[in-house]
C-alpha atoms as a PDB file:
ATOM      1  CA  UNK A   1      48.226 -51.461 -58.873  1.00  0.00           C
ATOM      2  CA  UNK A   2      47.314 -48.234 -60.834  1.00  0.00           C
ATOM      3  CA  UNK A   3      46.317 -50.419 -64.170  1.00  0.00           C
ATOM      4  CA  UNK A   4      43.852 -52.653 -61.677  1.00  0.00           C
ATOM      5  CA  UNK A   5      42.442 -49.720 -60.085  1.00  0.00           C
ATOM      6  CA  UNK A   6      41.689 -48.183 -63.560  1.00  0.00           C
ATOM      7  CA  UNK A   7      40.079 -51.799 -65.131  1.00  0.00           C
ATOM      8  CA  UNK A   8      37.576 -51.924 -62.350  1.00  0.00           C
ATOM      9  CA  UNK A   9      36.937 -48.332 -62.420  1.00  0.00           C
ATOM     10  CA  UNK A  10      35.704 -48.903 -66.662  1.00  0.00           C
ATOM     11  CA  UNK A  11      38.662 -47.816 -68.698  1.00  0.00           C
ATOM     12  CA  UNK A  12      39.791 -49.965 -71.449  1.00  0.00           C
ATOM     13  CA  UNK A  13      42.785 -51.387 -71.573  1.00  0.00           C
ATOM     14  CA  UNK A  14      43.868 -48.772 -74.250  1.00  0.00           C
ATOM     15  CA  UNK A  15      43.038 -45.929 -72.520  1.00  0.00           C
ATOM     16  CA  UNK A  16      44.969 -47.269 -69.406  1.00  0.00           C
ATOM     17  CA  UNK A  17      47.947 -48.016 -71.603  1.00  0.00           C
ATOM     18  CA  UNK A  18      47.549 -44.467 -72.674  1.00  0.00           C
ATOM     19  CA  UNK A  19      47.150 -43.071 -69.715  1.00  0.00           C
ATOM     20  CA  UNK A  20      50.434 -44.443 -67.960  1.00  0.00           C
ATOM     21  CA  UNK A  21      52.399 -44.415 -71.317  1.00  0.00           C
ATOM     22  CA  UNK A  22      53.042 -48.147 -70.883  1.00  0.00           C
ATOM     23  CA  UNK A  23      52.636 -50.530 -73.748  1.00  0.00           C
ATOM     24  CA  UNK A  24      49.020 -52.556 -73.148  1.00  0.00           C
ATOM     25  CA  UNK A  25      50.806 -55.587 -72.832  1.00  0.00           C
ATOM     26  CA  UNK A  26      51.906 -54.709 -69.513  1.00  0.00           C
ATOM     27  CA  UNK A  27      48.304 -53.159 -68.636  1.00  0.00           C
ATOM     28  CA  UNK A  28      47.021 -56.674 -69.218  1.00  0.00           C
ATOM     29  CA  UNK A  29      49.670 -58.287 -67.315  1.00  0.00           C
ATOM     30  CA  UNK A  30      49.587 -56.069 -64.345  1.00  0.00           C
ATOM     31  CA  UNK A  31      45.634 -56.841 -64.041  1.00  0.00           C
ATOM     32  CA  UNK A  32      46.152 -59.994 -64.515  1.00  0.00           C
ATOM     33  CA  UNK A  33      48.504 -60.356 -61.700  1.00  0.00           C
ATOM     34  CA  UNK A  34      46.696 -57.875 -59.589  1.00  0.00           C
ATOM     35  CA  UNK A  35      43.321 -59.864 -60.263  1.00  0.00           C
ATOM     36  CA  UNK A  36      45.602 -63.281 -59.153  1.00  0.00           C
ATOM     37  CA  UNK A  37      46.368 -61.543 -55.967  1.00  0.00           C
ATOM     38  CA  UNK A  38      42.899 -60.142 -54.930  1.00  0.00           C
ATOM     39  CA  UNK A  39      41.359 -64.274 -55.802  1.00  0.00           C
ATOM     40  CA  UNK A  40      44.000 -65.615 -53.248  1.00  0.00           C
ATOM     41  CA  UNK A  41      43.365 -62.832 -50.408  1.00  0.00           C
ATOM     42  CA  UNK A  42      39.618 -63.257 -51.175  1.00  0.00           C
ATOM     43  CA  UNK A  43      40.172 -67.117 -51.172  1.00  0.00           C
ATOM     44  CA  UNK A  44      41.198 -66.664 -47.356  1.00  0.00           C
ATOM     45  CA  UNK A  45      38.833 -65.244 -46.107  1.00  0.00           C
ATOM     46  CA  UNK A  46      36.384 -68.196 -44.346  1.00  0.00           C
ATOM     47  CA  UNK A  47      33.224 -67.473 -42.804  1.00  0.00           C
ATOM     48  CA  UNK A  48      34.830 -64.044 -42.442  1.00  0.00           C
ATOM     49  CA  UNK A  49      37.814 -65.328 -40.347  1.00  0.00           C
ATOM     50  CA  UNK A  50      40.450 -64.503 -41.750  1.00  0.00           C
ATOM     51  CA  UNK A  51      43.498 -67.354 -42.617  1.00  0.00           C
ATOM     52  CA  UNK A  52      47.143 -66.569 -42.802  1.00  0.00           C
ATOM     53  CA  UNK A  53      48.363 -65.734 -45.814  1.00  0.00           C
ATOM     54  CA  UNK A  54      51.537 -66.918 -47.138  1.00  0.00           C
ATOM     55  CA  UNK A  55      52.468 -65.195 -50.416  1.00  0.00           C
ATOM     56  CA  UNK A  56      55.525 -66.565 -52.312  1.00  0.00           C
ATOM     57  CA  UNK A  57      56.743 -63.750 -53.942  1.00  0.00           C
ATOM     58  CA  UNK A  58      59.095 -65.226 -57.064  1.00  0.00           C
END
């Protein structure tokens, strides 16, 4: 995920939506999604074993 790469780098959600020429409402989305994803991989990580990961992709 470009947007997510660009968020944690610093830009502003503006400047990623101008960047990509994508409306920010899908910058925000796209973070938010990608920011979902990295919570559940982090979330299996245990005592730095790492658990299956079953990802339900709907």
């Amino acid at each position: 995920y470009v947007p997510f790469t660009m968020y944690f780098e610093g830009h502003k959600y503006h400047e990623i939506a101008d960047h990509l020429t994508i409306p920010i409402g899908t910058v925000k989305t796209r973070i938010h999604v990608a920011r979902k994803l990295l919570k559940k991989n982090l979330k299996s990580y245990d005592n730095g074993v790492k658990k299956a990961i079953y990802v339900n992709e709907d």
